[in-house]
Protein backbone atom coordinates (compact mmCIF):
# COMPACT_ATOMS: atom_id res chain seq x y z
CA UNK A 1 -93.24 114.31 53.85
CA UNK A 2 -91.63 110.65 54.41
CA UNK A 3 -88.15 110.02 53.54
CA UNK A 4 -88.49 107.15 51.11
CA UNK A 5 -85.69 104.38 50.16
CA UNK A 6 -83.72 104.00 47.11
CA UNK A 7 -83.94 100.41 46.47
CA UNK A 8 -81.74 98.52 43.32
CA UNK A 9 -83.71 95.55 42.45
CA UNK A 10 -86.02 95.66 39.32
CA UNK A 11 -83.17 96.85 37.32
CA UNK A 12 -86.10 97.60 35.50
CA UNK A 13 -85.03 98.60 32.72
CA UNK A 14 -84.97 101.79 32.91
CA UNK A 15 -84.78 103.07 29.35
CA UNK A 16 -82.64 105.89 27.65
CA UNK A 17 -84.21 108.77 28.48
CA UNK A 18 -83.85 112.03 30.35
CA UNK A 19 -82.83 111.72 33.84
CA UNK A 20 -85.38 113.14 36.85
CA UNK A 21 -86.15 114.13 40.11
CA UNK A 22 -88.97 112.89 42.49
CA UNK A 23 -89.41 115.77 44.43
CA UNK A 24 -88.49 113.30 47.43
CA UNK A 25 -85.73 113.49 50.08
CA UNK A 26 -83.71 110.66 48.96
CA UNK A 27 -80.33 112.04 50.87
CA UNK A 28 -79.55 108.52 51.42
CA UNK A 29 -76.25 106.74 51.33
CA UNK A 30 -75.75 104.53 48.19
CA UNK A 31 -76.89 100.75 49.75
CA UNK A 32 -73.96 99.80 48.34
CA UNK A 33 -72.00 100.61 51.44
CA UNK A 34 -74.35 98.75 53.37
CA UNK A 35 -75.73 102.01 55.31
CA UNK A 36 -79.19 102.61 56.04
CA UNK A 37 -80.71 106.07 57.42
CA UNK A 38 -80.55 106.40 60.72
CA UNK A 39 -82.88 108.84 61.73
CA UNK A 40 -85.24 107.43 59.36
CA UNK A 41 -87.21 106.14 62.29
CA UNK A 42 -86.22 108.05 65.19
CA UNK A 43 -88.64 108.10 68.17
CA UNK A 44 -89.61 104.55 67.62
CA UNK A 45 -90.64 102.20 70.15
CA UNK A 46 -91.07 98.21 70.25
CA UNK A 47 -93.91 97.15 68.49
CA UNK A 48 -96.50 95.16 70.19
CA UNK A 49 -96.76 91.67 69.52
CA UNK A 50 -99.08 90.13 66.72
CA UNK A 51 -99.74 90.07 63.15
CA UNK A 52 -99.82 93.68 61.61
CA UNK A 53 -100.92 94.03 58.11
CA UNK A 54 -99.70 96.59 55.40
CA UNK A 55 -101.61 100.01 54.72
CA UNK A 56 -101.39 99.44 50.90
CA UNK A 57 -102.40 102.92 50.52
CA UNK A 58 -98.98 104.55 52.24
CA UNK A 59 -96.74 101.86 51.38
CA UNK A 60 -94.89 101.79 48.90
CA UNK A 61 -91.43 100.65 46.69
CA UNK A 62 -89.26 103.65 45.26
CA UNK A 63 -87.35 102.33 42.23
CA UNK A 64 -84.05 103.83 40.84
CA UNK A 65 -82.35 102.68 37.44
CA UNK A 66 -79.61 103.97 35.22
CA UNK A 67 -78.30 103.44 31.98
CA UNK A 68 -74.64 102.57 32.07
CA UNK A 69 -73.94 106.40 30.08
CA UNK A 70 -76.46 108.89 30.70
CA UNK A 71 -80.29 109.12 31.61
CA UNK A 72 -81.71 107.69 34.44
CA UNK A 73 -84.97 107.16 35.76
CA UNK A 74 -87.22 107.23 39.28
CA UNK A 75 -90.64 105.86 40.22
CA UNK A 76 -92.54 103.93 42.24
CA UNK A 77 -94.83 100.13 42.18
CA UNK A 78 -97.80 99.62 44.59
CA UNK A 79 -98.37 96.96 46.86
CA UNK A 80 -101.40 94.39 46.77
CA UNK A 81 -101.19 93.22 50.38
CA UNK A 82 -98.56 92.23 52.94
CA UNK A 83 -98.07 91.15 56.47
CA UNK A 84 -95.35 91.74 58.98
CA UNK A 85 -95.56 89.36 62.27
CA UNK A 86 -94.05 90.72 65.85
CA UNK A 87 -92.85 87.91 68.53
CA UNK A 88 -91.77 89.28 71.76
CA UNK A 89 -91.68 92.64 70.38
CA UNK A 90 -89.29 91.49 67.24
CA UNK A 91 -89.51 90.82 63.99
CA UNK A 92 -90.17 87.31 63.18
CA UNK A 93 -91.97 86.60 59.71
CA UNK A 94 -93.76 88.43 56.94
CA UNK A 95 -94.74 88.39 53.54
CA UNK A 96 -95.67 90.92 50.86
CA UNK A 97 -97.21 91.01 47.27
CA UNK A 98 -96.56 93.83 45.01
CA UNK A 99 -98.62 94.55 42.08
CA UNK A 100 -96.22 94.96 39.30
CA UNK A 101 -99.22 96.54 37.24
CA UNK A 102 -98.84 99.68 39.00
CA UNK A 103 -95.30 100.29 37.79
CA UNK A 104 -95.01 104.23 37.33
CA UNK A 105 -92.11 106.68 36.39
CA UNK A 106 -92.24 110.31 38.60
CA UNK A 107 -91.68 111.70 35.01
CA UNK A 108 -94.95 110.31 33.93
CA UNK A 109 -93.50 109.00 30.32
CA UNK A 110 -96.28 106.66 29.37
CA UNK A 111 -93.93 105.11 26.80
CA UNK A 112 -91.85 103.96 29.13
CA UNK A 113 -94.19 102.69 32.00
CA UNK A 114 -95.78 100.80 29.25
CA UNK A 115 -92.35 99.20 27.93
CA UNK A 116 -91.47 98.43 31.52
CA UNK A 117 -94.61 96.41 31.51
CA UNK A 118 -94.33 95.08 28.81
CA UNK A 119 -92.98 91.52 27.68
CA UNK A 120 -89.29 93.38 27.07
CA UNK A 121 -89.02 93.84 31.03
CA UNK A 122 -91.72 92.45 33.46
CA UNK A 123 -94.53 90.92 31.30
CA UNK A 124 -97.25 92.38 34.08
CA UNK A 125 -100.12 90.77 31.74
CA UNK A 126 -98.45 87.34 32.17
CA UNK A 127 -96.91 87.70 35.73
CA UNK A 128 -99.42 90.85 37.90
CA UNK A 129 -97.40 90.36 40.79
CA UNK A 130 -94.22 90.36 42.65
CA UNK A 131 -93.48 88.50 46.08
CA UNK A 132 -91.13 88.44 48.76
CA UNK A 133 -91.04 85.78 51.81
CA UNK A 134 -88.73 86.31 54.71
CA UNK A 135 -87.40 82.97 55.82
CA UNK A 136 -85.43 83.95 58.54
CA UNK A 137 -84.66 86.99 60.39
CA UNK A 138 -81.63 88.15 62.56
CA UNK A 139 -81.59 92.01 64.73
CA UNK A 140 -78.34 93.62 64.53
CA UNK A 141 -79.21 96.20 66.73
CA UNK A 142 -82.45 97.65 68.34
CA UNK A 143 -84.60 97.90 65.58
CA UNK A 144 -81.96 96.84 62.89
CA UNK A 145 -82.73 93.68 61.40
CA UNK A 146 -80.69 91.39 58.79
CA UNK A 147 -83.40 89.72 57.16
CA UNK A 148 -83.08 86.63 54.28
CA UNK A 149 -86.01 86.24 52.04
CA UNK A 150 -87.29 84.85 48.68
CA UNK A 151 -88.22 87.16 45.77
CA UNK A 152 -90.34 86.01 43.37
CA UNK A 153 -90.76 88.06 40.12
CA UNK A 154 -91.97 86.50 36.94
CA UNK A 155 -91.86 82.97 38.46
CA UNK A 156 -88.60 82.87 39.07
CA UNK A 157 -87.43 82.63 43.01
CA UNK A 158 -84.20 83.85 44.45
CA UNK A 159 -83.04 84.49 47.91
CA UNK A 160 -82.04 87.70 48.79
CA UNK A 161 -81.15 89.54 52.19
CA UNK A 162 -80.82 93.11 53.10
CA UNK A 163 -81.17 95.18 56.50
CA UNK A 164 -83.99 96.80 57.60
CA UNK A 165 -85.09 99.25 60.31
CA UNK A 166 -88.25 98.32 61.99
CA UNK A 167 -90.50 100.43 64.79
CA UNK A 168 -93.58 101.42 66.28
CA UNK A 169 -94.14 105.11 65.79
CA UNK A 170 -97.54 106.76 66.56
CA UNK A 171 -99.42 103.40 67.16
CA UNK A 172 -98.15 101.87 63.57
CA UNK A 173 -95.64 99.84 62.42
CA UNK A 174 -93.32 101.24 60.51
CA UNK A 175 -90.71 99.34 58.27
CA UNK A 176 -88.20 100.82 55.93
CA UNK A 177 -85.32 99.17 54.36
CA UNK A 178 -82.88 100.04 50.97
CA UNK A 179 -81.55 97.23 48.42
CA UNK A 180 -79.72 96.24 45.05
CA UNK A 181 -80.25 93.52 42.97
CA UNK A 182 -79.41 92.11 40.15
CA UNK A 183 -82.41 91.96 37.34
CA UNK A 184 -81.05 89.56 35.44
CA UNK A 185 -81.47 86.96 38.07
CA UNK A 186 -85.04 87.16 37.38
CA UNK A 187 -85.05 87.07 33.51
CA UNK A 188 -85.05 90.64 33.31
CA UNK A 189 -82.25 91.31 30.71
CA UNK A 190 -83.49 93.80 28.05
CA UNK A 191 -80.44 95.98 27.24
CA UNK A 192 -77.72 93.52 29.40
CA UNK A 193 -74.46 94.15 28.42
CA UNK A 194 -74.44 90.35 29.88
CA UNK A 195 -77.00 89.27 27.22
CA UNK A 196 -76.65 91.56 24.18
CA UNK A 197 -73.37 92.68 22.54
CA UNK A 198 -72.86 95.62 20.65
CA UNK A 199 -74.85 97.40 22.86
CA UNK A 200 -72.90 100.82 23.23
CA UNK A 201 -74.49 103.69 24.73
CA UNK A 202 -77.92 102.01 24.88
CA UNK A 203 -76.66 99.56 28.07
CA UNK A 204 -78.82 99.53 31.34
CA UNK A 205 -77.73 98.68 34.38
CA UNK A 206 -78.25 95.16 35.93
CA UNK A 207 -78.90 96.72 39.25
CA UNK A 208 -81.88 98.12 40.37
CA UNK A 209 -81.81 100.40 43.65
CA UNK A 210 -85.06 99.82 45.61
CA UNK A 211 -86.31 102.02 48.42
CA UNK A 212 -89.08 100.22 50.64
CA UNK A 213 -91.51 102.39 53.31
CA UNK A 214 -94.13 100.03 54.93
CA UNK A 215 -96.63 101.21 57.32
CA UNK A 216 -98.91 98.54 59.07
CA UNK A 217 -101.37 98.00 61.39
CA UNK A 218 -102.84 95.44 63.99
C-alpha cells in the first residue's frame, strides 16, 4: 500500500465531529518542520526527459483538518488532469487540476462531505475545480525539489511553495510532496476564529495539512 502525504491546505473546514483513521501509513513528520519522508521514494532513478501526464486514477490529495479543541477529520479530493514536464532529467514545469467535486471524508459522513461542498466552504457547484501552476522550480538535492507555484481555489490565486520529492520508479513518474496552508487566503473562513468571534469550542483550524502522491506517465 502507498505511503500517502498529509498535506494542510484546504483547511477545509473540517467540521466538529468525531476524529478518524484512514487506515493509511501516515507516519510522517508534521510539514511544519519542513521534513519530508525520505524513503518515500527510495530506489528511484532520473526520469527521462519529456512531458509525463498524471494517472488520475492513482493520484491523489490526502487532506487533514482539525478543530482548534477536539475532532478532527481525514479524506481525500481527486484529480481531473495534470502534467509534470522533465528537462535534462529535472523537474522543470507542471500543472494540475483537481476536481473539488470529489471531496470525500475516510469516515464517509455524507453530512459533512456535502457541507464541505457546499457554499459554507468550497462552493464546488460555483467553482468544480482547484489549480496549481509551478512557476519556478529549484532541486535541493537529488530528487528534492523547492518548488513556487500558484493555487487557485475559488478564483482566488496565491503563490505558494513547498518541497517535493520527485523519481522514476518502475518506468513511472512518481511525485510526492506534504504542505500547510492557510484557508482563509482563499475565502475559506467558515468557523475562523479570524472571521467570527464568540466562536468557542466550535473553531477550525486555518490550516489545512495536504498530502500529495502523483504517478505519471509519458
Amino acid at each position: 500500500m502507498r505511503q500517502y502525504l498529509v498535506i494542510i491546505i484546504l483547511g477545509v473546514g473540517l467540521i466538529s465531529l468525531g476524529a478518524c483513521t484512514t487506515g493509511r501509513n501516515t507516519n510522517y513528520q508534521s510539514p511544519d518542520n519542513g521534513a519530508l519522508p525520505a524513503t518515500e521514494l527510495e530506489g528511484a532513478v532520473m526520469p527521462a526527459d519529456g512531458t509525463y501526464f498524471m494517472n488520475t486514477t492513482s493520484s491523489v490529495i490526502v487532506w487533514h483538518g482539525e478543530k482548534l479543541i477536539g475532532s478532527a477529520h481525514d479524506g481525500t479530493v481527486r484529480f481531473n488532469s495534470g502534467r509534470l514536464e522533465i528537462t535534462d532529467g529535472r523537474l522543470s514545469s507542471g500543472e494540475f487540476i483537481a476536481d473539488m467535486r470529489t471531496i470525500e471524508t475516510d469516515d464517509n459522513i455524507e453530512m459533512l462531505e456535502n457541507h464541505l461542498k457546499s457554499k459554507d466552504f468550497f462552493a464546488v457547484e460555483q467553482y468544480p475545480e482547484a489549480k496549481l501552476v509551478i512557476t519556478s522550480v529549484g532541486e535541493t538535492s537529488e530528487g528534492l525539489y523547492r518548488i513556487v507555484g500558484d493555487l487557485t481555489v475559488k478564483d482566488k490565486t496565491n503563490p505558494i511553495e513547498f518541497d517535493a520529492y520527485l523519481g522514476e520508479i518502475d518506468g513511472e513518474l512518481r511525485a510526492i510532496t506534504s504542505l500547510m496552508i492557510d484557508r482563509t487566503n482563499w475565502d475559506v473562513t467558515y468557523a475562523s476564529n479570524k472571521f467570527f468571534k464568540d466562536l468557542g469550542d466550535a473553531i477550525i483550524k486555518d490550516e489545512i495539512q495536504l498530502i500529495v502522491d502523483i504517478s505519471a506517465q509519458r
